[in-house]
C-alpha atoms as a PDB file:
ATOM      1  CA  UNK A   1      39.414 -93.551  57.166  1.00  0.00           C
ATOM      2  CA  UNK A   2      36.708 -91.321  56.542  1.00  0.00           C
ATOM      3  CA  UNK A   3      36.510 -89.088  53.612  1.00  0.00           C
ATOM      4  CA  UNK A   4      36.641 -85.128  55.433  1.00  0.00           C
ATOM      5  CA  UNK A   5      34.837 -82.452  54.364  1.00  0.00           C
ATOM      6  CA  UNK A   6      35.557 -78.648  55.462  1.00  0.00           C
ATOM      7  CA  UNK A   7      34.197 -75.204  54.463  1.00  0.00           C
ATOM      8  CA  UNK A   8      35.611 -72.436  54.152  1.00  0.00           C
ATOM      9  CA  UNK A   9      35.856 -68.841  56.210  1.00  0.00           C
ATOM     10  CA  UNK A  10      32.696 -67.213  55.402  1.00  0.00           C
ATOM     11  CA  UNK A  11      31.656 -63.225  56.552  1.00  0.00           C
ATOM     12  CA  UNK A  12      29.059 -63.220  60.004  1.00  0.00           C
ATOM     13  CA  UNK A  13      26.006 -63.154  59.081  1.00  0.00           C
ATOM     14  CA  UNK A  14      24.291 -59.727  59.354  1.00  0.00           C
ATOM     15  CA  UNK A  15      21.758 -59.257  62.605  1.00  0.00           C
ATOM     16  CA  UNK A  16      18.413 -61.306  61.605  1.00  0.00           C
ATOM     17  CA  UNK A  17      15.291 -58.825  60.645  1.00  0.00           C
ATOM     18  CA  UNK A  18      11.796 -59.255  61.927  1.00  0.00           C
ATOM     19  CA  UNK A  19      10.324 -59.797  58.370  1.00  0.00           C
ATOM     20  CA  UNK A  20      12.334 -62.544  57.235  1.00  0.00           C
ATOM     21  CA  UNK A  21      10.684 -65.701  57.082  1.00  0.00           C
ATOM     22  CA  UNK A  22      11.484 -69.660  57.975  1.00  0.00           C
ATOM     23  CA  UNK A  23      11.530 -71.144  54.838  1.00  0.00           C
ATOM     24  CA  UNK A  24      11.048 -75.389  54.455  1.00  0.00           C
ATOM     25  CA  UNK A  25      12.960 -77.018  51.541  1.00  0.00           C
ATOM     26  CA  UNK A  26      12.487 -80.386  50.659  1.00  0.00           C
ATOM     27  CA  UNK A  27      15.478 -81.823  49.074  1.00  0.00           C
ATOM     28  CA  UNK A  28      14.264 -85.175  48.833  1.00  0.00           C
ATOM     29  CA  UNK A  29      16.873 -88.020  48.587  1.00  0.00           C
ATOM     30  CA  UNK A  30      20.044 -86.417  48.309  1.00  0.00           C
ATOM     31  CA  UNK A  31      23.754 -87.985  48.584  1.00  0.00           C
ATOM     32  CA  UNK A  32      25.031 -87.234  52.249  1.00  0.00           C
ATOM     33  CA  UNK A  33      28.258 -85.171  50.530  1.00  0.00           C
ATOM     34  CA  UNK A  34      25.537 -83.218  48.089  1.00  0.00           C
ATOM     35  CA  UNK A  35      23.312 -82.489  51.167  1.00  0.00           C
ATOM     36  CA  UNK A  36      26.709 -80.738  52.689  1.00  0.00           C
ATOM     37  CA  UNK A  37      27.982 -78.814  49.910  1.00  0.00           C
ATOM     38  CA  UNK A  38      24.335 -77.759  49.701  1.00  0.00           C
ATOM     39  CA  UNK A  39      24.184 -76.422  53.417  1.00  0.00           C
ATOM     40  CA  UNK A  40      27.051 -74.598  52.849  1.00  0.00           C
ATOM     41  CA  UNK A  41      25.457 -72.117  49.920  1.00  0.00           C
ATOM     42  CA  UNK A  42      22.515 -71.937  51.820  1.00  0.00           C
ATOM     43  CA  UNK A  43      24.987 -71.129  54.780  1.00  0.00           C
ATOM     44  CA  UNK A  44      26.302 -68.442  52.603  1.00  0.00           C
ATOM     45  CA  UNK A  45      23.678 -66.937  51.468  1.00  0.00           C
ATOM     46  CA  UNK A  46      22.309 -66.688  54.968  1.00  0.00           C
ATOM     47  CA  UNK A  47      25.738 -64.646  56.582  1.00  0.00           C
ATOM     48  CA  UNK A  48      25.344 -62.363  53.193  1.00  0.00           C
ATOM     49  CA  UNK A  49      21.605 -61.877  53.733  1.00  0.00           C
ATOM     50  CA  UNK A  50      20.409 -63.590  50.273  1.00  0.00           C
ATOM     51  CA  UNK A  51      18.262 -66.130  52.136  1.00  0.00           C
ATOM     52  CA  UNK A  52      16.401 -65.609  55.267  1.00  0.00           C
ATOM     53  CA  UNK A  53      16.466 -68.741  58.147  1.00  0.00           C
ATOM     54  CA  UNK A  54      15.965 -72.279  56.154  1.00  0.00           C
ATOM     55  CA  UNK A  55      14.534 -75.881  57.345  1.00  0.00           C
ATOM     56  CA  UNK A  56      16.218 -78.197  54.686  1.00  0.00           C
ATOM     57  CA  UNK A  57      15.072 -81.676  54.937  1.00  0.00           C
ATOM     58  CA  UNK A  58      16.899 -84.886  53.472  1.00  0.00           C
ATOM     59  CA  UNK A  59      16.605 -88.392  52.951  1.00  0.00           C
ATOM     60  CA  UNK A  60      20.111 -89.891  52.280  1.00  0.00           C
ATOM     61  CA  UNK A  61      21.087 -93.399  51.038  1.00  0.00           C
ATOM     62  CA  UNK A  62      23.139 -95.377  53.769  1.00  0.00           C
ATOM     63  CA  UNK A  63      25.553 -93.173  54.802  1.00  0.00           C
ATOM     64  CA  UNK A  64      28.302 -93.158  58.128  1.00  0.00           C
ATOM     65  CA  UNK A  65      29.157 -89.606  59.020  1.00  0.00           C
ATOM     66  CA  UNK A  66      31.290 -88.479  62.320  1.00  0.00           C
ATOM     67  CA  UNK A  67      32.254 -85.577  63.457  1.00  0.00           C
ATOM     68  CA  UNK A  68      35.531 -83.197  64.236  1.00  0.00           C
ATOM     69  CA  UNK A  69      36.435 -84.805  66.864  1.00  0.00           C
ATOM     70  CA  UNK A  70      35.176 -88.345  66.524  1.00  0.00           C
ATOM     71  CA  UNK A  71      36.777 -91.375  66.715  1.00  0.00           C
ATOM     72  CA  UNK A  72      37.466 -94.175  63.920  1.00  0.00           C
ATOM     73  CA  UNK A  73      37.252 -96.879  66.083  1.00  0.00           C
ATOM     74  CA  UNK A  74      33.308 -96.466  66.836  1.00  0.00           C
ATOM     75  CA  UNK A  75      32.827 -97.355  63.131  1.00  0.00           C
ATOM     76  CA  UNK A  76      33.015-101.615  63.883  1.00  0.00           C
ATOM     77  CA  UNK A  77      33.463-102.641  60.283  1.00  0.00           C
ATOM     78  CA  UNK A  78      36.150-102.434  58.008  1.00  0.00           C
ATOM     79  CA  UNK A  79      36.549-100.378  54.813  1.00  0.00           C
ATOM     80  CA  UNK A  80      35.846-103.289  52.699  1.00  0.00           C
ATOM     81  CA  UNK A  81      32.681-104.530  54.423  1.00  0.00           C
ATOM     82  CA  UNK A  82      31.893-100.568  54.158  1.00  0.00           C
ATOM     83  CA  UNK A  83      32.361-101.152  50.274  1.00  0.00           C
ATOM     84  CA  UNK A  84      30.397-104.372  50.233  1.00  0.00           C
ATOM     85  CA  UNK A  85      27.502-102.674  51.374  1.00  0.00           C
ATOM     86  CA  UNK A  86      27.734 -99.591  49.540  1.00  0.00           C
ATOM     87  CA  UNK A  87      28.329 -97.543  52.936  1.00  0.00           C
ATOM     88  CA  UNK A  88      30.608 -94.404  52.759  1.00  0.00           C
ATOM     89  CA  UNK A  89      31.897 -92.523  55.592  1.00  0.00           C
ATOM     90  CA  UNK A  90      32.651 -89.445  55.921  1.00  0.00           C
ATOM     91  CA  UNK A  91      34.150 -87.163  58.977  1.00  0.00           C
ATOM     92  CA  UNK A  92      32.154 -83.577  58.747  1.00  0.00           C
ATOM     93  CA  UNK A  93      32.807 -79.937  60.090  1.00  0.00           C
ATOM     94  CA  UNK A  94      30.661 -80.916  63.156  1.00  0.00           C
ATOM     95  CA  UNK A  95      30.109 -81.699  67.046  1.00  0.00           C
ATOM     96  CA  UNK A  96      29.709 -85.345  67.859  1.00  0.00           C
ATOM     97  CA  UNK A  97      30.583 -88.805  67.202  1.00  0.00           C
ATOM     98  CA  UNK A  98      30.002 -91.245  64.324  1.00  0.00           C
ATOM     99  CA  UNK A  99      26.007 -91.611  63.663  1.00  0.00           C
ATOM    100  CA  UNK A 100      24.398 -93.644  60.536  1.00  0.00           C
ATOM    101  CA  UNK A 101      21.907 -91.716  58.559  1.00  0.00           C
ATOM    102  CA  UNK A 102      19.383 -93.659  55.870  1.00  0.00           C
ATOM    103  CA  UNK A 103      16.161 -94.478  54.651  1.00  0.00           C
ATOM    104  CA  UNK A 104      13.616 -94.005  57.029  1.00  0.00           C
ATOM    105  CA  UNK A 105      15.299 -91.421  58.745  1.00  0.00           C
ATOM    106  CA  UNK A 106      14.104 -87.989  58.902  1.00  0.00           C
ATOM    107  CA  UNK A 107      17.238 -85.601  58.773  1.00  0.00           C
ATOM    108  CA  UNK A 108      16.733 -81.815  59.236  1.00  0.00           C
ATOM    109  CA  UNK A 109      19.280 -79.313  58.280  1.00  0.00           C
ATOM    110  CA  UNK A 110      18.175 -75.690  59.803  1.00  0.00           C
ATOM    111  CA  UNK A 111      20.025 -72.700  58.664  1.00  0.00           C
ATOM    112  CA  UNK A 112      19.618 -70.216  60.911  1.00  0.00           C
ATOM    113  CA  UNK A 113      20.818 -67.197  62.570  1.00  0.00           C
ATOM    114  CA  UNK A 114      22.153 -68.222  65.812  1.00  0.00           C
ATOM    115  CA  UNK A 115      21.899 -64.418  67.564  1.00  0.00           C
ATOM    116  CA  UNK A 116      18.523 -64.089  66.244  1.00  0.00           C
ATOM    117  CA  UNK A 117      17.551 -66.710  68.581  1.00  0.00           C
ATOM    118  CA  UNK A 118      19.626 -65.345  71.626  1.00  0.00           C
ATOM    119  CA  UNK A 119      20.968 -68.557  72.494  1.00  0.00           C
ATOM    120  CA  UNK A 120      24.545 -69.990  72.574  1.00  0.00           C
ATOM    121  CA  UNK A 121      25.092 -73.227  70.445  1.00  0.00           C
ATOM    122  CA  UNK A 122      24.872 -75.256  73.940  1.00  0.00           C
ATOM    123  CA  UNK A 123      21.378 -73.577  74.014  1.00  0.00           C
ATOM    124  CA  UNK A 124      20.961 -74.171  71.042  1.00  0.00           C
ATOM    125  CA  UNK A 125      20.984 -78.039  70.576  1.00  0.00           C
ATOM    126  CA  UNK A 126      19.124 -77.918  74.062  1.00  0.00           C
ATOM    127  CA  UNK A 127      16.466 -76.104  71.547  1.00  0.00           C
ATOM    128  CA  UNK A 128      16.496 -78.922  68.947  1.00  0.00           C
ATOM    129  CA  UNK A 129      16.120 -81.486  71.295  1.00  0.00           C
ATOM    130  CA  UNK A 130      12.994 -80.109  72.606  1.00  0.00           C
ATOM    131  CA  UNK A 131      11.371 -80.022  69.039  1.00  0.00           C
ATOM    132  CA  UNK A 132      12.107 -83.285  68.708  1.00  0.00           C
ATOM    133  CA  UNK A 133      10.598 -84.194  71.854  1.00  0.00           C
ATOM    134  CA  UNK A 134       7.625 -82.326  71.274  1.00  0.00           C
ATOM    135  CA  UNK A 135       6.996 -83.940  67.889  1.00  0.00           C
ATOM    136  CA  UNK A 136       7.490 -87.185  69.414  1.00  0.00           C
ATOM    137  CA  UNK A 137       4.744 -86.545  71.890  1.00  0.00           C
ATOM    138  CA  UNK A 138       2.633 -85.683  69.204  1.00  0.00           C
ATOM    139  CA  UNK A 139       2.514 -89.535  68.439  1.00  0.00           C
ATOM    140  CA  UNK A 140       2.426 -90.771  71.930  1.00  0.00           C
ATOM    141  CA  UNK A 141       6.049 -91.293  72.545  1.00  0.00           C
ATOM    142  CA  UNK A 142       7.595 -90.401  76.205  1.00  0.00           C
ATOM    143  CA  UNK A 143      10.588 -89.151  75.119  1.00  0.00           C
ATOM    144  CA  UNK A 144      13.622 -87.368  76.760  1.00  0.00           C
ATOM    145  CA  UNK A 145      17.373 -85.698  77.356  1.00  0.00           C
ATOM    146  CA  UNK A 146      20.275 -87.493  79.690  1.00  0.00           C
ATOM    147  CA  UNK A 147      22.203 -85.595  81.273  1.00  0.00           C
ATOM    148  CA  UNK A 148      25.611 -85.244  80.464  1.00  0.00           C
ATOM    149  CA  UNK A 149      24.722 -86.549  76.743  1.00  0.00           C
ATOM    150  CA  UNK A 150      23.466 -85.211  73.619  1.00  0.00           C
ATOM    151  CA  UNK A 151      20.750 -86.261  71.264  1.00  0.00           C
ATOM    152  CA  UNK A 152      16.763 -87.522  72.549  1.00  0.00           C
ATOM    153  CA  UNK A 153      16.304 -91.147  74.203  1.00  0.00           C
ATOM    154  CA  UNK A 154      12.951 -93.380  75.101  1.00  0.00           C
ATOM    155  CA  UNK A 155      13.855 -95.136  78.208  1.00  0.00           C
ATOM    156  CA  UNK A 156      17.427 -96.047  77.366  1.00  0.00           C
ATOM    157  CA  UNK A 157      17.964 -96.297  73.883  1.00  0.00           C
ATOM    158  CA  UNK A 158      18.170 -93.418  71.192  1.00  0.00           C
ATOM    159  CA  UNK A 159      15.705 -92.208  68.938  1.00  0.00           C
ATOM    160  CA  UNK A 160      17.578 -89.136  67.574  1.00  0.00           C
ATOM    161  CA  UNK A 161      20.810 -87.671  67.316  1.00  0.00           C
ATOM    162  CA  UNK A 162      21.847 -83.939  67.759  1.00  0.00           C
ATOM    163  CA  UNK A 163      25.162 -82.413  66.072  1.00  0.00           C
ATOM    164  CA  UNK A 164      25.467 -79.298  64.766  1.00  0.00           C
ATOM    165  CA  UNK A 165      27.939 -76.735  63.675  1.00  0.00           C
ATOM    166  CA  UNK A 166      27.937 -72.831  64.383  1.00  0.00           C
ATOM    167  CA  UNK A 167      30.044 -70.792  62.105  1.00  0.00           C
ATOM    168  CA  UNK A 168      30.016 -66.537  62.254  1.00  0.00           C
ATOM    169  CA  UNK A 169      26.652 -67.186  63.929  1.00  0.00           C
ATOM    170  CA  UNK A 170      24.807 -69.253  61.357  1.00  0.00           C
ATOM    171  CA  UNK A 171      23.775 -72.662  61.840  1.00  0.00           C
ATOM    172  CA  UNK A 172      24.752 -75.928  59.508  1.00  0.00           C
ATOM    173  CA  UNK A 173      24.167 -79.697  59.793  1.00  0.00           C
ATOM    174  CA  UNK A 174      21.198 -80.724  62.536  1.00  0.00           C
ATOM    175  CA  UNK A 175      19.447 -83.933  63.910  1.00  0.00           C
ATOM    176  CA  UNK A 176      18.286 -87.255  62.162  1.00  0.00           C
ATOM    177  CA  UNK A 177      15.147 -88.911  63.571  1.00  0.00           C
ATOM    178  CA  UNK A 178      14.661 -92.291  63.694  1.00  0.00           C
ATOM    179  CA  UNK A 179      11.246 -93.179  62.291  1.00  0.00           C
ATOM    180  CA  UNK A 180      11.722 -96.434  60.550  1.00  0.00           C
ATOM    181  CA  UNK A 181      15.183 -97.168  59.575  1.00  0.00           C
ATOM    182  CA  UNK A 182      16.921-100.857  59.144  1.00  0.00           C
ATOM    183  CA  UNK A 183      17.982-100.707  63.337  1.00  0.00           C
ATOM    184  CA  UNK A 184      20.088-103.732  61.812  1.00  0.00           C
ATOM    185  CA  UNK A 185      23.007-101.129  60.609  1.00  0.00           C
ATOM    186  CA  UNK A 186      23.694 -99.631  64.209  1.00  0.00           C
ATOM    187  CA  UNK A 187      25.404-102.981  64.679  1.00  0.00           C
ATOM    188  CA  UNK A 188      28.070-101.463  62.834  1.00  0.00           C
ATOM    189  CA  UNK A 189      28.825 -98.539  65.094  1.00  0.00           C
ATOM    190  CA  UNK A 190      28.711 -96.898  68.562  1.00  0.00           C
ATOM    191  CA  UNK A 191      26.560 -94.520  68.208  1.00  0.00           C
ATOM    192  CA  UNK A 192      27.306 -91.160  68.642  1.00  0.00           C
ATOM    193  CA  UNK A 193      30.147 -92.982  70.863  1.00  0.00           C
ATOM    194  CA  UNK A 194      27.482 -94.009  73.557  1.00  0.00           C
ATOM    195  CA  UNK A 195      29.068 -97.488  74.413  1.00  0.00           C
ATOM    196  CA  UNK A 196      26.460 -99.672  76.264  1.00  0.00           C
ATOM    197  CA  UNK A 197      23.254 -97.895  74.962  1.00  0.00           C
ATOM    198  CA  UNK A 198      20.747 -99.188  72.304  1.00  0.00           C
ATOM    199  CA  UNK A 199      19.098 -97.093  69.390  1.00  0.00           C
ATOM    200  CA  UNK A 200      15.127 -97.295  69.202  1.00  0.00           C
ATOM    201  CA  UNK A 201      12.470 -96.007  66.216  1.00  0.00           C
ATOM    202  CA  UNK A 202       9.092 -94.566  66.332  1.00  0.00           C
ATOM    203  CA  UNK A 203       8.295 -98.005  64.602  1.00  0.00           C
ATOM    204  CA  UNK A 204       9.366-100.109  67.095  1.00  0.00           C
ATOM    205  CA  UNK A 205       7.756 -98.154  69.594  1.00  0.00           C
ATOM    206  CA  UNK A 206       4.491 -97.367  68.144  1.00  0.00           C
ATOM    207  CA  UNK A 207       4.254-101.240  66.700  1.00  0.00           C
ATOM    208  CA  UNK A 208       3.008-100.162  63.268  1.00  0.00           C
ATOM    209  CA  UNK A 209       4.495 -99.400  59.651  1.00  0.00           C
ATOM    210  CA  UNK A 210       5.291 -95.589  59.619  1.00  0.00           C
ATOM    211  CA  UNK A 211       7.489 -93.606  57.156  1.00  0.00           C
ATOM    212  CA  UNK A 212       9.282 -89.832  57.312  1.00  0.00           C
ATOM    213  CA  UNK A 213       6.765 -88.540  55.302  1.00  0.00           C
ATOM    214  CA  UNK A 214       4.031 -89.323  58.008  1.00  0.00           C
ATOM    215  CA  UNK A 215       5.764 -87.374  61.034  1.00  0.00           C
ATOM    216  CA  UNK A 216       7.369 -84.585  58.770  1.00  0.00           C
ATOM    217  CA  UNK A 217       4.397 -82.564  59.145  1.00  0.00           C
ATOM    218  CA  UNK A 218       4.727 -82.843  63.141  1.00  0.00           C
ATOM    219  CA  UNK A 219       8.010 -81.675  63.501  1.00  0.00           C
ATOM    220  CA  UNK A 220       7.637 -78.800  60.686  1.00  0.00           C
ATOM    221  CA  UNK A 221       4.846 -77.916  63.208  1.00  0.00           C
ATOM    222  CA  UNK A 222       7.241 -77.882  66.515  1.00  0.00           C
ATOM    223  CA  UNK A 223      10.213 -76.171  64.371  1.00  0.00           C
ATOM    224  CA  UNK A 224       8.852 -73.181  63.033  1.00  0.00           C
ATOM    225  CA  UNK A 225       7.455 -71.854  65.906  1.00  0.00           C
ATOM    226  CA  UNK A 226      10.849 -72.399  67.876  1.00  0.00           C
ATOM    227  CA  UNK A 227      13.511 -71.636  64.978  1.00  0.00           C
ATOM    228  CA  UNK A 228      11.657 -68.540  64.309  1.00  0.00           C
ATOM    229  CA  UNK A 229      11.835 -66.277  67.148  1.00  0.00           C
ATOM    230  CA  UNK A 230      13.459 -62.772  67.335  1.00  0.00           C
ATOM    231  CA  UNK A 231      16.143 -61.522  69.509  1.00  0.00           C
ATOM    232  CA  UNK A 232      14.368 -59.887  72.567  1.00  0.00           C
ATOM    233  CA  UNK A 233      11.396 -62.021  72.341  1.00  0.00           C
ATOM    234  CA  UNK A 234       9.991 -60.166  69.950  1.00  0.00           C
ATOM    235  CA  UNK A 235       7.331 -62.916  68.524  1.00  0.00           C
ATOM    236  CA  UNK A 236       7.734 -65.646  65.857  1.00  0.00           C
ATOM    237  CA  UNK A 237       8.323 -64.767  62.380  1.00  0.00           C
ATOM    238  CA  UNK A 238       5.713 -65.584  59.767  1.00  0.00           C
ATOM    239  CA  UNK A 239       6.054 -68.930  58.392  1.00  0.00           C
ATOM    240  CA  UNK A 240       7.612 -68.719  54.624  1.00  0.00           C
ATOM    241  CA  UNK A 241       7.202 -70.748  51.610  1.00  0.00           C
ATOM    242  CA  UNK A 242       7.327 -74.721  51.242  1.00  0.00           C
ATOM    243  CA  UNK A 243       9.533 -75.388  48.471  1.00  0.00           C
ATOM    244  CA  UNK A 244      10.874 -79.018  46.656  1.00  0.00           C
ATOM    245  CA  UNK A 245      14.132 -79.741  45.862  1.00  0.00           C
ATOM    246  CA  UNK A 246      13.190 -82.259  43.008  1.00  0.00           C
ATOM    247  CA  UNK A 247      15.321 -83.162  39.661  1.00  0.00           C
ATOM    248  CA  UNK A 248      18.587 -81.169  38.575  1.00  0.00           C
ATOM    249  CA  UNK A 249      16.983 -78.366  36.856  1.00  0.00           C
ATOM    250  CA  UNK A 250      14.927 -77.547  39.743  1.00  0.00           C
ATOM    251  CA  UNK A 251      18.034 -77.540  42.211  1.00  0.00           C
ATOM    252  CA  UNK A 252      20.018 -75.330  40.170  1.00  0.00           C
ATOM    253  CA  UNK A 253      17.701 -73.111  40.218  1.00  0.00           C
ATOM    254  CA  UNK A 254      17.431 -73.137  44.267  1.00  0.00           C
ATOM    255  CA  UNK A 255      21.014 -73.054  44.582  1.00  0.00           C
ATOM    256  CA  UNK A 256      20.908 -69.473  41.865  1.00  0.00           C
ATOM    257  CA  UNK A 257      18.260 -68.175  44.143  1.00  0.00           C
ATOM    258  CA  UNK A 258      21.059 -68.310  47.093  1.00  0.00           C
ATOM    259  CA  UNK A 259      23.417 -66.498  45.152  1.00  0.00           C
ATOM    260  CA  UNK A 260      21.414 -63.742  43.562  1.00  0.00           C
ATOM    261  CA  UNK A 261      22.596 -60.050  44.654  1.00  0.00           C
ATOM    262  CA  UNK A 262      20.130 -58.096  46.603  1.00  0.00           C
ATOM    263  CA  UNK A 263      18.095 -55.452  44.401  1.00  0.00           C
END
């Protein structure tokens, strides 16, 4: 069984102003249930208006997460060959099925204001899956929706998954991109439940070595621009500051910032 993780009733987040910014923290590599607990003070500070919109970015050890509503049986292995290869699993306060998330994945984590956007969450992941798109054509990848299923596919096989979480109108968890990770450990589940489809990378496709770190910049470029427009239509929101999420001092410090009280 997975391990479950749940957060609690929080206030709704007050209505997003034109000056605040969208803000990029790097947390770096970051254990999948850290990376939550994380989201949810940022998620916090957001509904209280500490913190304006947030892009967190993560790169998590092997990890199996699924969703609310997801089903055990698309994880293929059993707890102990889990434990021999050091792979936890853990069901989440999300949409979607069970996805793996690892090294050469780039995982995104916006915290936004939902109604600042004007969308609905459907909308909404319709909105993600566009960035990623975008950024993907930035290297020369095709890519694309299905209809009638979440996440962004090359031909037939997935090359990102979608699954988010809208609480009082702010936005937690996000999308994982495949750029280079093992493609070995989907063996182990159906992804996102998707029986009968494959998985893909940008490695595979683009038939060279190529890391996070190298397409980061690409889809930084495609989010900001679409995670930070006003209500109305109002205009995009100045970009905000760059920050890294590096060593326990430094964190601490990023997670006091979220809880300071307004002057």
């Amino acid at each position: 069984m997975a391990a479950t993780m749940t957060a609690s009733p929080e206030q709704r987040t007050p209505p997003l102003r034109r000056e605040e910014q969208l803000d990029v923290v790097h947390l770096g590599r970051i254990d999948f249930q850290e990376a939550w607990l994380v989201q949810q003070r940022f998620a916090e500070a957001r509904r209280a208006g500490r913190r304006g919109d947030t892009l967190l970015l993560a790169d998590h050890p092997p990890t199996l997460c699924t969703g609310v509503l997801g089903q055990d049986e698309h994880v293929l292995i059993t707890s102990s060959q889990r434990h021999a290869l050091g792979l936890p699993y853990y069901r989440v306060d999300r949409g979607g099925d069970v996805m793996y998330v690892g090294p050469g994945h780039l995982v995104a984590y916006p915290i936004v204001s939902l109604p600042g956007l004007d969308l609905d969450p459907i909308g909404y992941l319709r909105l993600l899956e566009q960035v990623l798109i975008d950024a993907l054509a930035d290297f020369g990848i095709e890519a694309h929706r299905i209809r009638g299923l979440t996440g962004v596919w090359v031909g037939e096989d997935k090359i990102a998954g979608v699954a988010v979480k809208v609480a009082r109108g702010v936005t937690t968890h996000g999308f994982n991109l495949n750029v280079s990770p093992d493609l070995a450990m989907y063996r182990h589940i159906v992804t996102c439940g998707n029986h009968g489809r494959g998985v893909t990378s940008m490695e595979r496709l683009l038939g060279r070595r190529i890391g996070p770190e190298e397409v980061e910049a690409a889809v930084i470029a495609q989010a900001r621009p679409a995670l930070a427009v006003s209500a109305g239509g109002a205009g995009p929101y100045s970009v905000g500051t760059s920050e890294a999420w590096s060593g326990p001092g430094r964190r601490q410090a990023l997670l006091e910032r979220t809880e300071e009280e307004e002057a």
